[in-house]
Protein backbone atom coordinates (compact mmCIF):
# COMPACT_ATOMS: atom_id res chain seq x y z
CA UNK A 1 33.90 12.55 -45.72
CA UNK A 2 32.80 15.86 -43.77
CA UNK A 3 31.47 17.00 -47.36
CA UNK A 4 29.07 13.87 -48.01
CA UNK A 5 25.78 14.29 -48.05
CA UNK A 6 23.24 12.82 -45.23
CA UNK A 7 22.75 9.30 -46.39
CA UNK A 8 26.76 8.68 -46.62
CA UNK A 9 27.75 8.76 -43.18
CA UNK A 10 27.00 7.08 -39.71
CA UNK A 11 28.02 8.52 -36.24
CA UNK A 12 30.10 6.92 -33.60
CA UNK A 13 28.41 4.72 -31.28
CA UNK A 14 28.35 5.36 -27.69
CA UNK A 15 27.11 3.75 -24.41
CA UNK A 16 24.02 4.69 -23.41
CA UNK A 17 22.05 4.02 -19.54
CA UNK A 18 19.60 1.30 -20.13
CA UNK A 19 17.90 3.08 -17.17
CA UNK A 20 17.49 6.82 -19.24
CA UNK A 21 14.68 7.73 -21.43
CA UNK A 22 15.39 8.12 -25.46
CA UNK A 23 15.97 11.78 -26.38
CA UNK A 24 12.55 12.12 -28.73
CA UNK A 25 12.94 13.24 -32.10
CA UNK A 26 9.56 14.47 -34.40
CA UNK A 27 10.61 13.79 -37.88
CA UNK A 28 7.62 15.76 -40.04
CA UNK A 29 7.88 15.89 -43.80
CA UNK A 30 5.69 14.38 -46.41
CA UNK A 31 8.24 12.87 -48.08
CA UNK A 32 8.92 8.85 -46.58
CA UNK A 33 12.22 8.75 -48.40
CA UNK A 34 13.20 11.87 -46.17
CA UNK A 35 12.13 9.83 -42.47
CA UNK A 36 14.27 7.07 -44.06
CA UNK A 37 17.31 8.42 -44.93
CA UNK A 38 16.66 10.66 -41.57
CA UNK A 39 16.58 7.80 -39.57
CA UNK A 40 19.73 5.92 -41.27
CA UNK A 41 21.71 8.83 -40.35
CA UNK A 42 20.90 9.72 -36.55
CA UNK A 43 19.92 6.09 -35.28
CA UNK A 44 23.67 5.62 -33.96
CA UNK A 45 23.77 9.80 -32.03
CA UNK A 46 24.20 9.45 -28.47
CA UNK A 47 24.22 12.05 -26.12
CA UNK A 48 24.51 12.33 -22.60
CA UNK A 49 24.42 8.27 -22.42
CA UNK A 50 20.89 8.65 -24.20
CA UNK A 51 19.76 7.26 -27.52
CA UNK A 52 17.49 8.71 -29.79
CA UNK A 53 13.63 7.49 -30.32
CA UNK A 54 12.16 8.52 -33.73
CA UNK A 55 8.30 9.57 -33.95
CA UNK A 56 6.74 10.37 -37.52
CA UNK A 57 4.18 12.47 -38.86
CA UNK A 58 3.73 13.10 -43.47
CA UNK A 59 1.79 16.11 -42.85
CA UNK A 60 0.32 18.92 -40.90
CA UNK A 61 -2.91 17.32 -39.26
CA UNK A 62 -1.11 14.14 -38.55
CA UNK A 63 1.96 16.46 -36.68
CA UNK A 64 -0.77 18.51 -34.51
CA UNK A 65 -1.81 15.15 -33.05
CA UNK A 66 1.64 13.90 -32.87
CA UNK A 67 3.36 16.53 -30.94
CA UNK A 68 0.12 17.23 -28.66
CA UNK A 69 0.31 13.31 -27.68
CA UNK A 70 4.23 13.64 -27.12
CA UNK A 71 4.82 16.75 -25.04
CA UNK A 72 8.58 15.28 -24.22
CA UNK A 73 9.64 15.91 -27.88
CA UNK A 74 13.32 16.90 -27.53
CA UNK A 75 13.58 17.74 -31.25
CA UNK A 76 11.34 18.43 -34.00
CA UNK A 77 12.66 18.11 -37.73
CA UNK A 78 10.21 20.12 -39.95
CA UNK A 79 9.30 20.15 -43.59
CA UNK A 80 7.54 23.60 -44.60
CA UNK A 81 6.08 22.81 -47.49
CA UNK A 82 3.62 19.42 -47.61
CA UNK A 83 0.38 20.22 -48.21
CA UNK A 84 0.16 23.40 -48.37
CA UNK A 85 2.99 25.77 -49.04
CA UNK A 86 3.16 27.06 -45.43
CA UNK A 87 2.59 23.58 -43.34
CA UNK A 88 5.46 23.90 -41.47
CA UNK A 89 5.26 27.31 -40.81
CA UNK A 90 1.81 26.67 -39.16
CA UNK A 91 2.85 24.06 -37.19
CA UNK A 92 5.34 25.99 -35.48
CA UNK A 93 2.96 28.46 -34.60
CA UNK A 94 0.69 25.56 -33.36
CA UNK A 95 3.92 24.71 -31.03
CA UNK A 96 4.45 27.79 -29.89
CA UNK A 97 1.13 29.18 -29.24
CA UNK A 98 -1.72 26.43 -28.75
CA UNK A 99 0.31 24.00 -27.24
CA UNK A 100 2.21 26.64 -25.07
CA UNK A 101 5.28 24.63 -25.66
CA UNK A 102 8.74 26.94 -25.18
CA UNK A 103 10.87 24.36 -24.89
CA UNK A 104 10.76 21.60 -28.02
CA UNK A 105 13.71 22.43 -30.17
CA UNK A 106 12.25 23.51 -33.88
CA UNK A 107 14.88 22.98 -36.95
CA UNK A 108 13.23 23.70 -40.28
CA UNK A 109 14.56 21.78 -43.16
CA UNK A 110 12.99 22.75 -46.51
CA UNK A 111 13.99 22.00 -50.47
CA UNK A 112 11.73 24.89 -51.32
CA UNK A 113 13.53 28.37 -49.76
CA UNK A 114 11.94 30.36 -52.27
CA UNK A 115 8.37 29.31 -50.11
CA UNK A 116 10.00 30.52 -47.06
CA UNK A 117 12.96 32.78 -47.29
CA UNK A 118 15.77 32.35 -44.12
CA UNK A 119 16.11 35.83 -42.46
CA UNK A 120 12.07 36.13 -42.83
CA UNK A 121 11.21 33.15 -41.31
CA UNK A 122 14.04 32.96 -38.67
CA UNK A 123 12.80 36.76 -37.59
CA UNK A 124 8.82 35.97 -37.30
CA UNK A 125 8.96 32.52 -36.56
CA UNK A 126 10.23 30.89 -33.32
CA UNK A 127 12.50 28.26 -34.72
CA UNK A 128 16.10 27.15 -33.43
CA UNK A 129 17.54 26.88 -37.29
CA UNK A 130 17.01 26.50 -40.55
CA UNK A 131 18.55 24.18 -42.83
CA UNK A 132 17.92 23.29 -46.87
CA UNK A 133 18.02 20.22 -47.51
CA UNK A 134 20.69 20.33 -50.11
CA UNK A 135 22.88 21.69 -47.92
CA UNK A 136 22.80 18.87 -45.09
CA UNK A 137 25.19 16.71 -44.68
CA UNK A 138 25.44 14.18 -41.91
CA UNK A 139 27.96 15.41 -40.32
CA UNK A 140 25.85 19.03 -39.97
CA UNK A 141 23.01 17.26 -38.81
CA UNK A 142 24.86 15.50 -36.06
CA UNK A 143 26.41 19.26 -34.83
CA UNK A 144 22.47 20.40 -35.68
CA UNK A 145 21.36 17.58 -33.68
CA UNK A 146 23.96 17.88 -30.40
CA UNK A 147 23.72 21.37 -30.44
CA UNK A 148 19.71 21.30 -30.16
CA UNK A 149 19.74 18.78 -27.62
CA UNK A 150 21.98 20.23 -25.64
CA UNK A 151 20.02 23.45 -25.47
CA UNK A 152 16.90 21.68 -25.02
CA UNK A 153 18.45 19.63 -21.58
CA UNK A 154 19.95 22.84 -20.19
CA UNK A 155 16.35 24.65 -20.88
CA UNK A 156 14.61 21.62 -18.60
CA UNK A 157 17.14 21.85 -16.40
CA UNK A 158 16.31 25.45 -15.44
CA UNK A 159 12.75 24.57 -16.20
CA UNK A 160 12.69 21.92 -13.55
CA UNK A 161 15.01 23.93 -11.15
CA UNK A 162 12.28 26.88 -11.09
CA UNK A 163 9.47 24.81 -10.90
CA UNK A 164 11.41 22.69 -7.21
CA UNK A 165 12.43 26.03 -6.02
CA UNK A 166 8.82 26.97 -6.48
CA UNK A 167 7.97 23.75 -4.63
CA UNK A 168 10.78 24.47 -2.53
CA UNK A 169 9.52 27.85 -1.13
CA UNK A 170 5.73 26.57 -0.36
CA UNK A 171 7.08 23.59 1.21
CA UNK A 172 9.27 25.36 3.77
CA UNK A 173 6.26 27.59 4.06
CA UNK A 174 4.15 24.88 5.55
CA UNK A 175 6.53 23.26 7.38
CA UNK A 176 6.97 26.39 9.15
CA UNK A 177 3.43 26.61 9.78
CA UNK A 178 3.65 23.10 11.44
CA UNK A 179 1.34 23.11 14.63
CA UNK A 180 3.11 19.58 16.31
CA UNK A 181 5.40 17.06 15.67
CA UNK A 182 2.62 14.59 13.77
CA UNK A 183 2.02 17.44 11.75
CA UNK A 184 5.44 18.43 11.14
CA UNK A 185 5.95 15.02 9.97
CA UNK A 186 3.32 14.38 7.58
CA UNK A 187 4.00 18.11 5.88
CA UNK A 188 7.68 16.81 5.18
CA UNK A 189 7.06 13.70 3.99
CA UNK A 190 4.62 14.96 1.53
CA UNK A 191 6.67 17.90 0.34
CA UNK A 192 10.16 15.23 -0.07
CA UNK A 193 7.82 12.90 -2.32
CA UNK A 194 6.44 16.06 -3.93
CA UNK A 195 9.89 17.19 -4.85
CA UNK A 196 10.56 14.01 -5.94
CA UNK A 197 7.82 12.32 -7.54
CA UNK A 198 8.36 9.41 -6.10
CA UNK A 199 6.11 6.32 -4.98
CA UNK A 200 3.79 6.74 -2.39
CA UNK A 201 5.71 4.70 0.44
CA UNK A 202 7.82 7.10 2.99
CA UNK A 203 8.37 7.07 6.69
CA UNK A 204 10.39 9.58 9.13
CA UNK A 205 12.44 7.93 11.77
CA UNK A 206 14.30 9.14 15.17
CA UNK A 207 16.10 7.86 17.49
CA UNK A 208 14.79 8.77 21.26
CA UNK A 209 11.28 8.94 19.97
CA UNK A 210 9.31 8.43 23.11
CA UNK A 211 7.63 11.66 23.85
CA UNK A 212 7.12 11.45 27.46
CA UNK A 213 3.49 13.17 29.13
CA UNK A 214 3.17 13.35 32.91
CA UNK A 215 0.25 10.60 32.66
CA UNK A 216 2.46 8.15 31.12
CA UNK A 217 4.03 5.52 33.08
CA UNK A 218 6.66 2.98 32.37
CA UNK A 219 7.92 4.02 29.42
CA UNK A 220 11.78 4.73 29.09
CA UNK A 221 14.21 6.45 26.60
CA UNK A 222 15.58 4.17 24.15
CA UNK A 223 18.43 4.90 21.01
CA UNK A 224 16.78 2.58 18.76
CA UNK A 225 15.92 4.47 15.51
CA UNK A 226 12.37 4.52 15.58
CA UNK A 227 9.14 5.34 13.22
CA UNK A 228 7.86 8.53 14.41
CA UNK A 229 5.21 8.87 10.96
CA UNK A 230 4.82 7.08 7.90
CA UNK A 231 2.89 7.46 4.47
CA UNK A 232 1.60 4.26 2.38
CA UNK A 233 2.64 1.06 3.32
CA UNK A 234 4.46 2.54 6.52
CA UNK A 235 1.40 4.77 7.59
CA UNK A 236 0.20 2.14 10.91
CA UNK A 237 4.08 1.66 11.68
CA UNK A 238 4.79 4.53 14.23
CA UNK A 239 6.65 3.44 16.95
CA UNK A 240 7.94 0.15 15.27
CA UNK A 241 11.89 -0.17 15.13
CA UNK A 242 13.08 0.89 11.48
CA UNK A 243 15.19 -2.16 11.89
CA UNK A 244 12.57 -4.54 11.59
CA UNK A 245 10.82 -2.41 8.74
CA UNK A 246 13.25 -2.75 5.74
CA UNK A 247 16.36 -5.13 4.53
CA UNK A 248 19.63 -5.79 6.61
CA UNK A 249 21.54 -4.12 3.57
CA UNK A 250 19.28 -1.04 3.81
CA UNK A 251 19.44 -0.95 7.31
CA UNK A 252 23.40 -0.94 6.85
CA UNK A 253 22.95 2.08 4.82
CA UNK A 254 21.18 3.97 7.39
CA UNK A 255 23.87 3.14 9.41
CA UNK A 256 26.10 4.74 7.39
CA UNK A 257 24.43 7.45 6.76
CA UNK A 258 23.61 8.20 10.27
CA UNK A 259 27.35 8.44 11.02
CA UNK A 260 28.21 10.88 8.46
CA UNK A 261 25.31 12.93 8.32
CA UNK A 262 25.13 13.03 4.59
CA UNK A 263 22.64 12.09 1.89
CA UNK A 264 22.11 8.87 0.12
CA UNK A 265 20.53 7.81 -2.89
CA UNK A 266 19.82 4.70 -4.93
CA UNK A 267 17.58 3.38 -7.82
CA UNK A 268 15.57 1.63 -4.87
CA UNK A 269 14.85 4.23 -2.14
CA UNK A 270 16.20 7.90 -1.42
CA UNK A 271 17.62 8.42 2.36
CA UNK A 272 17.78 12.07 3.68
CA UNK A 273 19.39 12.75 7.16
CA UNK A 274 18.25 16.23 8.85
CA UNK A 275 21.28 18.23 10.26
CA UNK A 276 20.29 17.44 13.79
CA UNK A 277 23.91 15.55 15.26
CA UNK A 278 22.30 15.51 18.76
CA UNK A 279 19.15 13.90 17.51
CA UNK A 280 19.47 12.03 14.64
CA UNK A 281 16.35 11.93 11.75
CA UNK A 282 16.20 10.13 9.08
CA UNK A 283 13.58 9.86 6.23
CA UNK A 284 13.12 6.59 4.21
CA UNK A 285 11.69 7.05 0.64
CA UNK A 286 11.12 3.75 -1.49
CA UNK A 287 12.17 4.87 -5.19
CA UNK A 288 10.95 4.55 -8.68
CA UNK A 289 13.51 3.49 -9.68
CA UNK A 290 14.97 6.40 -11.07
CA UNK A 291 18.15 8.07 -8.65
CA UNK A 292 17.15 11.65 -8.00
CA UNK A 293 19.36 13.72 -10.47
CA UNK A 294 21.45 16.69 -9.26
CA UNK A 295 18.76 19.43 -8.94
CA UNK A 296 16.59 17.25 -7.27
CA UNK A 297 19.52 16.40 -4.82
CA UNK A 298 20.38 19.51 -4.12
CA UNK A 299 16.44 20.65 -3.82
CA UNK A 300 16.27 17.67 -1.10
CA UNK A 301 19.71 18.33 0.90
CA UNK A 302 18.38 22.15 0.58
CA UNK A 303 14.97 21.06 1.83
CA UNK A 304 16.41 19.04 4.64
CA UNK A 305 18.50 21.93 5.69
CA UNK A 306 15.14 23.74 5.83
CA UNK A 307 13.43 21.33 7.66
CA UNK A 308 16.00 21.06 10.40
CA UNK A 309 15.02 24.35 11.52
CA UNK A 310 11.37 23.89 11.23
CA UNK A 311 12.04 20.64 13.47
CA UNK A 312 13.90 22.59 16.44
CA UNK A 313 10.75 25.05 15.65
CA UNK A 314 8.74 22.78 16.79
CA UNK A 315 10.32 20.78 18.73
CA UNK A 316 10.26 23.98 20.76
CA UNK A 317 6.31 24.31 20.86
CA UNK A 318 6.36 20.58 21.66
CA UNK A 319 8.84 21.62 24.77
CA UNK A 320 6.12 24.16 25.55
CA UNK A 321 3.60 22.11 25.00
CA UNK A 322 4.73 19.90 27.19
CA UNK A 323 5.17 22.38 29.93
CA UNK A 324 1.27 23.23 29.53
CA UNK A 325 0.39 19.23 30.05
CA UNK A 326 2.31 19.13 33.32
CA UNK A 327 0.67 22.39 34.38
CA UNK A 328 -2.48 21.02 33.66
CA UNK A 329 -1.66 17.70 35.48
CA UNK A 330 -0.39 19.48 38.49
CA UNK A 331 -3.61 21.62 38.38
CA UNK A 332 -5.97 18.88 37.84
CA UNK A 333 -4.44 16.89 40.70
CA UNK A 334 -4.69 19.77 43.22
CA UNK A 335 -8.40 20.64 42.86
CA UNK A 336 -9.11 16.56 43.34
CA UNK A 337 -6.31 16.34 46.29
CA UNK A 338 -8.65 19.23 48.17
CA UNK A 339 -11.90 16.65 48.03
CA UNK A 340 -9.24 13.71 49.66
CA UNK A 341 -8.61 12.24 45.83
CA UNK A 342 -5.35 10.69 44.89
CA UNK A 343 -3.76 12.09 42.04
CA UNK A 344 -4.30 8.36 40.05
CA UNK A 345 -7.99 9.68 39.75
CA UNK A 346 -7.22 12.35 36.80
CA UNK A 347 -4.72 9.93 34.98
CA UNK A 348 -6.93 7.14 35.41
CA UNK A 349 -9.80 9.39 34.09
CA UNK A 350 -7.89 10.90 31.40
CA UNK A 351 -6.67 7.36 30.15
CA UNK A 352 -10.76 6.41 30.02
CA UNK A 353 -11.42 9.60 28.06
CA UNK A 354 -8.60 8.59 25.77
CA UNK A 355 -9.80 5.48 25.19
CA UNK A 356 -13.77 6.14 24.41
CA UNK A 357 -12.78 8.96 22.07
CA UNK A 358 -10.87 6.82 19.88
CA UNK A 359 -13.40 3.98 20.10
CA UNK A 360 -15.80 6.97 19.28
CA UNK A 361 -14.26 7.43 16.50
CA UNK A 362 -12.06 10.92 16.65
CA UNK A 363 -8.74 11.41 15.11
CA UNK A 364 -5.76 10.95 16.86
CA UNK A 365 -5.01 14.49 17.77
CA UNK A 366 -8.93 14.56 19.24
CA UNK A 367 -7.90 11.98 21.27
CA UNK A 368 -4.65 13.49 22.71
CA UNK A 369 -6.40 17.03 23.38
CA UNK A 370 -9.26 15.03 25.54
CA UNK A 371 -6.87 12.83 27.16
CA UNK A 372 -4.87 16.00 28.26
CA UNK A 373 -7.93 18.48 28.77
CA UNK A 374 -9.71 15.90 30.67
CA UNK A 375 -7.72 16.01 33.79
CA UNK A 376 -9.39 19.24 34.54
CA UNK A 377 -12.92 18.85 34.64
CA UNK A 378 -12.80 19.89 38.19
CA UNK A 379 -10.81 22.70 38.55
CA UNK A 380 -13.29 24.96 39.94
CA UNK A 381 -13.36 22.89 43.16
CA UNK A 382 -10.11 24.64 44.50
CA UNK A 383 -13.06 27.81 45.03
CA UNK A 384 -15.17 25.40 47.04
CA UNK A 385 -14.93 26.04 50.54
CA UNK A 386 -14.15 22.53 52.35
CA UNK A 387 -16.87 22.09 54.57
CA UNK A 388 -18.83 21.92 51.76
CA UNK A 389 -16.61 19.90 49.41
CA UNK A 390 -15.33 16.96 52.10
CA UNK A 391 -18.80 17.56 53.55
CA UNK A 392 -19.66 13.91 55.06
CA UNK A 393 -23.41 13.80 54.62
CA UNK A 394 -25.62 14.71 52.10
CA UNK A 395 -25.38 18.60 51.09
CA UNK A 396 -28.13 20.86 51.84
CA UNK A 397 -29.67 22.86 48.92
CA UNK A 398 -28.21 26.15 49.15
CA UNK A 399 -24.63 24.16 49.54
CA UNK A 400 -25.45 22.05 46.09
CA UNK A 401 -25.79 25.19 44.87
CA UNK A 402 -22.60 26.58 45.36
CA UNK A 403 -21.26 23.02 45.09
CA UNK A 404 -22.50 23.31 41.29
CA UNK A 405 -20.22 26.58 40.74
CA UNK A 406 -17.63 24.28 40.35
CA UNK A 407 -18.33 24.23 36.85
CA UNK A 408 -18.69 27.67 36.16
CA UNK A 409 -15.17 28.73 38.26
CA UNK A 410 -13.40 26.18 36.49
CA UNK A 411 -14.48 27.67 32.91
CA UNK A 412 -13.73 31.02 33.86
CA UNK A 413 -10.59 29.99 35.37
CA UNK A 414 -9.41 28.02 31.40
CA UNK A 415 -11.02 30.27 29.19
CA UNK A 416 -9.00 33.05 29.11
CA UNK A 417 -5.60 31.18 27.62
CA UNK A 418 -6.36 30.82 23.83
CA UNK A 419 -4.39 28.04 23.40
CA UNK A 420 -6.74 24.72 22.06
CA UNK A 421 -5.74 22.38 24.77
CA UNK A 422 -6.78 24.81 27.37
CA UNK A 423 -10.20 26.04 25.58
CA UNK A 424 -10.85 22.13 25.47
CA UNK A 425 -10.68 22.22 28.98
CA UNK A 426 -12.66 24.83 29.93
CA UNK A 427 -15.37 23.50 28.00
CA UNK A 428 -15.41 20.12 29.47
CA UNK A 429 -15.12 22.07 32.95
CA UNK A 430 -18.18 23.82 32.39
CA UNK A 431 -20.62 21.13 30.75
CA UNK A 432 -19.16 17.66 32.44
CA UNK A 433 -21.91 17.93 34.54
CA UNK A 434 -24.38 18.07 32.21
CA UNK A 435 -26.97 14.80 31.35
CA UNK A 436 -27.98 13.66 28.19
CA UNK A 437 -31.52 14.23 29.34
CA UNK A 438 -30.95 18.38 30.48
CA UNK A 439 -31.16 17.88 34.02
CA UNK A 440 -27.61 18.64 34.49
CA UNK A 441 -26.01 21.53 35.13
CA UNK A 442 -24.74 24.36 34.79
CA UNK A 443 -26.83 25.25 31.59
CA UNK A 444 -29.81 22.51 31.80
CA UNK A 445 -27.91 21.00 27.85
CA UNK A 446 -29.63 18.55 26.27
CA UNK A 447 -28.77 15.75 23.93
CA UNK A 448 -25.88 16.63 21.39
CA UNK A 449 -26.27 20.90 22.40
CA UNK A 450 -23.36 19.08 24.94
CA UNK A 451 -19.96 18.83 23.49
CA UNK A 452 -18.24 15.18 23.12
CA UNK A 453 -15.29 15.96 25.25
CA UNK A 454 -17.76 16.37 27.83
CA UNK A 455 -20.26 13.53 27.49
CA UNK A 456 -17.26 11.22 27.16
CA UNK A 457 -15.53 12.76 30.22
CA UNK A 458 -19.00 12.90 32.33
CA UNK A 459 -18.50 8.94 31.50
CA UNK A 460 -14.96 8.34 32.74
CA UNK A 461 -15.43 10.74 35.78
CA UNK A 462 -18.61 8.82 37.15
CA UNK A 463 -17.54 5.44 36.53
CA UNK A 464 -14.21 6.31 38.34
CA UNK A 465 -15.62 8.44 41.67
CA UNK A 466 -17.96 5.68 42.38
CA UNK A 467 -15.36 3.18 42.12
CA UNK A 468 -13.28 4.78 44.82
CA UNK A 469 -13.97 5.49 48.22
CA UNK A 470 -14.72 9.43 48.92
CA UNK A 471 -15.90 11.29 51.90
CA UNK A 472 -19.58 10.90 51.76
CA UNK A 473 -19.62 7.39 50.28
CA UNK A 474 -17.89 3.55 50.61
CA UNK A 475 -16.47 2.63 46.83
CA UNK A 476 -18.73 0.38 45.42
CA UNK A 477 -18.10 -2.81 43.77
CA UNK A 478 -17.92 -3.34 39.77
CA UNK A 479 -21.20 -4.79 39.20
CA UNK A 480 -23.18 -2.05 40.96
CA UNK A 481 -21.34 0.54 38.71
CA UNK A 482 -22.33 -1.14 35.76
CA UNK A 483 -25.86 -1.65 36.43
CA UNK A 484 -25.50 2.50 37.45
CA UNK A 485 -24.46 3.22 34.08
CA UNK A 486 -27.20 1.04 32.33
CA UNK A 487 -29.96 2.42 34.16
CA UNK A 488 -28.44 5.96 32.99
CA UNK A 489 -27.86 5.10 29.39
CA UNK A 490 -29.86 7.72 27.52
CA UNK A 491 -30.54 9.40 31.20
CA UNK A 492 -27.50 11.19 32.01
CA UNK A 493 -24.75 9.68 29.75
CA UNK A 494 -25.00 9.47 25.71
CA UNK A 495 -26.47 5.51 24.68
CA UNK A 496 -23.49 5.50 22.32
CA UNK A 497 -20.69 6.27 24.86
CA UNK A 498 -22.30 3.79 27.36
CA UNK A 499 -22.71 0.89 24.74
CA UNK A 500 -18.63 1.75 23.60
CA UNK A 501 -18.11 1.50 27.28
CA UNK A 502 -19.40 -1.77 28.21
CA UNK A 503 -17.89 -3.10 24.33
CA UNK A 504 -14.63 -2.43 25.36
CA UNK A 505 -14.87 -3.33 29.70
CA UNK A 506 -12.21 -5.37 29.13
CA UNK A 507 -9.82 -2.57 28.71
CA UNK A 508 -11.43 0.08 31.07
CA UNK A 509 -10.62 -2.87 33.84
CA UNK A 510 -7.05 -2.65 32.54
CA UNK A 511 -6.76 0.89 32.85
CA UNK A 512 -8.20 0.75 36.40
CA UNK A 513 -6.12 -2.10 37.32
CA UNK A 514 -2.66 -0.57 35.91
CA UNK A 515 -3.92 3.03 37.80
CA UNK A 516 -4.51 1.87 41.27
CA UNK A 517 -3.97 4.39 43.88
């Protein structure tokens, strides 16, 4: 039977995963007859659970196209002689060196050695064997077949390993680089789906997610596993319970996962759990249907490995970070405690700031440096001597002048810390008294030569000091304020900022009301 020739014989059947792409076979000769008979004898070779898919090309031209439409070719079957003596030859050169393709397994068959002798064309061509065709049996062609297949998986393999370790390095690279938790967050999520190729849809979860901020109030630590970012569909979701996000059998999963601190992986979605036991991360990928093979597992557990110490990286700044907001709290509250304020005024204050920037229309990490920075726009004052700062009466002109140093102490005094949050502050130190129309001060700015943080703090800081009762002056009531701030519109304050002000009263009122000294 082993003896027959290719026509005579049929391979064993095996089961193959309905799930797994068809190995791709290129069967190019210029003879139909040969495709026929080819076909007959491979159409039942499994291997590795994986059929085989049959493309076909009768001569050189047609084969260029073919194998430059179907990169994935596993295995090409070549004729070298079809239309000219030397086809083949040319198209394995056309392989090799146009389409830059080192991995498609090449097996020339030929009835014609005397047009291309073995040993020459095995040492000056880059083929993977040579066969005549009287000499093929099916039983050779089936070891011909395995044999190339088996090289060709094992090349993609290490093909596909390189390219994730590549992948691999960069990602760790930026994560590394991360500046805050946000960012952190987004740079792993897009790294895990880049190592994965998978869909678009991805969120990172932890339990204990409230970060807490000296201007906060009322929140409390919870355990509930929580959205801390998301991608896709999951991209508005931070915050939300993970619980109510995906199925009760997921969830169950997570669960599971949690406890032993191990990977999971389905057709559906791809769980990773971070190698933090004291505060347990997850992330949630949805799938493609396709479970992650081994080197992508192990380029994921290795990646999550990675970016548990990234995490405690930055978790780290964050804890420093952190620090710098209370200083700047504390700091903020003693220059306005000097003047008789209550320390409500710079939380109140920074929660208006807050709330016009993102109405303005700044990103989310905008918004957090001005509601943090803001607190400090009168930091200078602790240089003010206090006859002049809880002054009763109206000031005299050479006190308004060194009243108005304020601005100019409390830049010097933030400038020299590199560090954005505190450069934000000095700026809005120096220029919050400046008016839209230059007649501020320190500088006489005009317009936009202002910076934002400032215009939108100059808003928030006016609309709260008159609102509250200081040492020269009764608070007044709401509806005096208002008509203040729409006789200044385009005076001292911005049009824009005063027009987002009065759009969203509602929710200033709120913020006043939940801040009462």
């Amino acid at each position: 039977m082993d003896n027959e020739f290719l026509f005579s014989q049929e391979t064993a059947l095996k089961d193959d995963d309905e799930h797994a792409p068809h190995w791709k076979i290129a069967l190019i000769d210029d003879d139909e007859m040969v495709h026929k008979v080819s076909v007959m004898a491979m159409k039942q070779i499994h291997y590795a659970h994986r059929g085989l898919e049959f493309i076909h090309a009768y001569s050189a031209e047609e084969a260029k196209q073919l194998l430059a439409d179907h990169p994935d070719t596993a295995l090409v079957l070549l004729d070298v002689v079809m239309e000219e003596n030397d086809s083949g030859l040319k198209i394995v050169e056309y392989i090799r060196n146009v389409l830059k393709n080192p991995f498609t397994r090449i097996i020339l068959r030929t009835g014609q050695p005397g047009y291309a002798p073995e040993r020459d064309v095995i040492l000056n061509y880059d083929i993977n064997d040579y066969k005549e065709k009287s000499e093929l049996t099916a039983d050779k062609l089936y070891t011909t077949v395995i044999a190339a297949l088996r090289t060709y998986e094992s090349l993609m393999r290490l093909d596909k390993s390189r390219d994730g370790l590549t992948r691999l390095i960069k990602s760790t690279n930026h994560l590394f680089k991360a500046e805050n938790l946000d960012h952190f967050v987004t740079c792993l999520l897009d790294q895990v789906l880049s190592l994965t190729g998978m869909e678009k849809n991805a969120f990172y979860g932890r339990a204990s997610s409230v970060f807490f901020s000296v201007l906060d109030a009322g929140n409390q630590p919870d355990s509930e596993l929580r959205v801390i970012n998301g991608i896709g569909d999951f991209k508005h979701k931070h915050g939300q319970a993970v619980k109510d996000l995906v199925s009760d059998d997921i969830m169950q999963h997570i669960l599971a996962v949690q406890e032993s601190q191990h990977c999971f992986y389905s057709c559906e979605y791809s769980l990773i759990i971070m190698n933090q036991p004291s505060n347990n991360s997850i992330i949630y990928i949805e799938g493609n249907h396709l479970q992650p093979d081994q080197v992508e597992q192990s380029l994921l557990e290795l990646l999550g490995s990675e970016a548990s110490i990234a995490c405690k990286n930055v978790k780290l700044n964050d804890e420093l970070d952190e620090t710098l907001k209370e200083i700047i709290y504390m700091l903020g509250t003693l220059a306005e405690s000097r003047s008789g304020e209550t320390a409500q005024h710079v939380v109140r204050v920074a929660h208006y700031t807050a709330l016009l920037a993102e109405k303005y229309g700044l990103p989310h990490y905008e918004v957090e440096m001005l509601r943090l920075a803001s607190p400090m726009h009168d930091l200078g004052k602790i240089a003010i001597p206090d006859s002049i700062l809880n002054k009763p009466g109206k000031l005299t002109a050479e006190e308004f002048e060194i009243m108005k140093t304020h601005t100019t102490v409390g830049y010097q005094s933030l400038n020299i810390s590199d560090r954005k949050l505190f450069k934000a502050a000095a700026i809005i130190a120096h220029q919050h008294q400046e008016k839209w129309n230059g007649k501020g001060y320190p500088q006489g700015l005009q317009g936009e030569q202002i910076h934002l943080y400032a215009r939108i703090t100059a808003v928030a800081d006016v609309f709260d000091a008159l609102g509250t009762q200081r040492c020269y002056k009764p608070a007044w009531d709401i509806d005096r304020i208002l008509t203040l701030l729409k006789a200044e519109r385009g005076e001292h304050f911005e049009p824009k900022l005063i027009d987002l002000f009065l759009d969203n009263l509602d929710e200033i009122l709120h913020i006043r009301k939940q801040y009462q000294d």
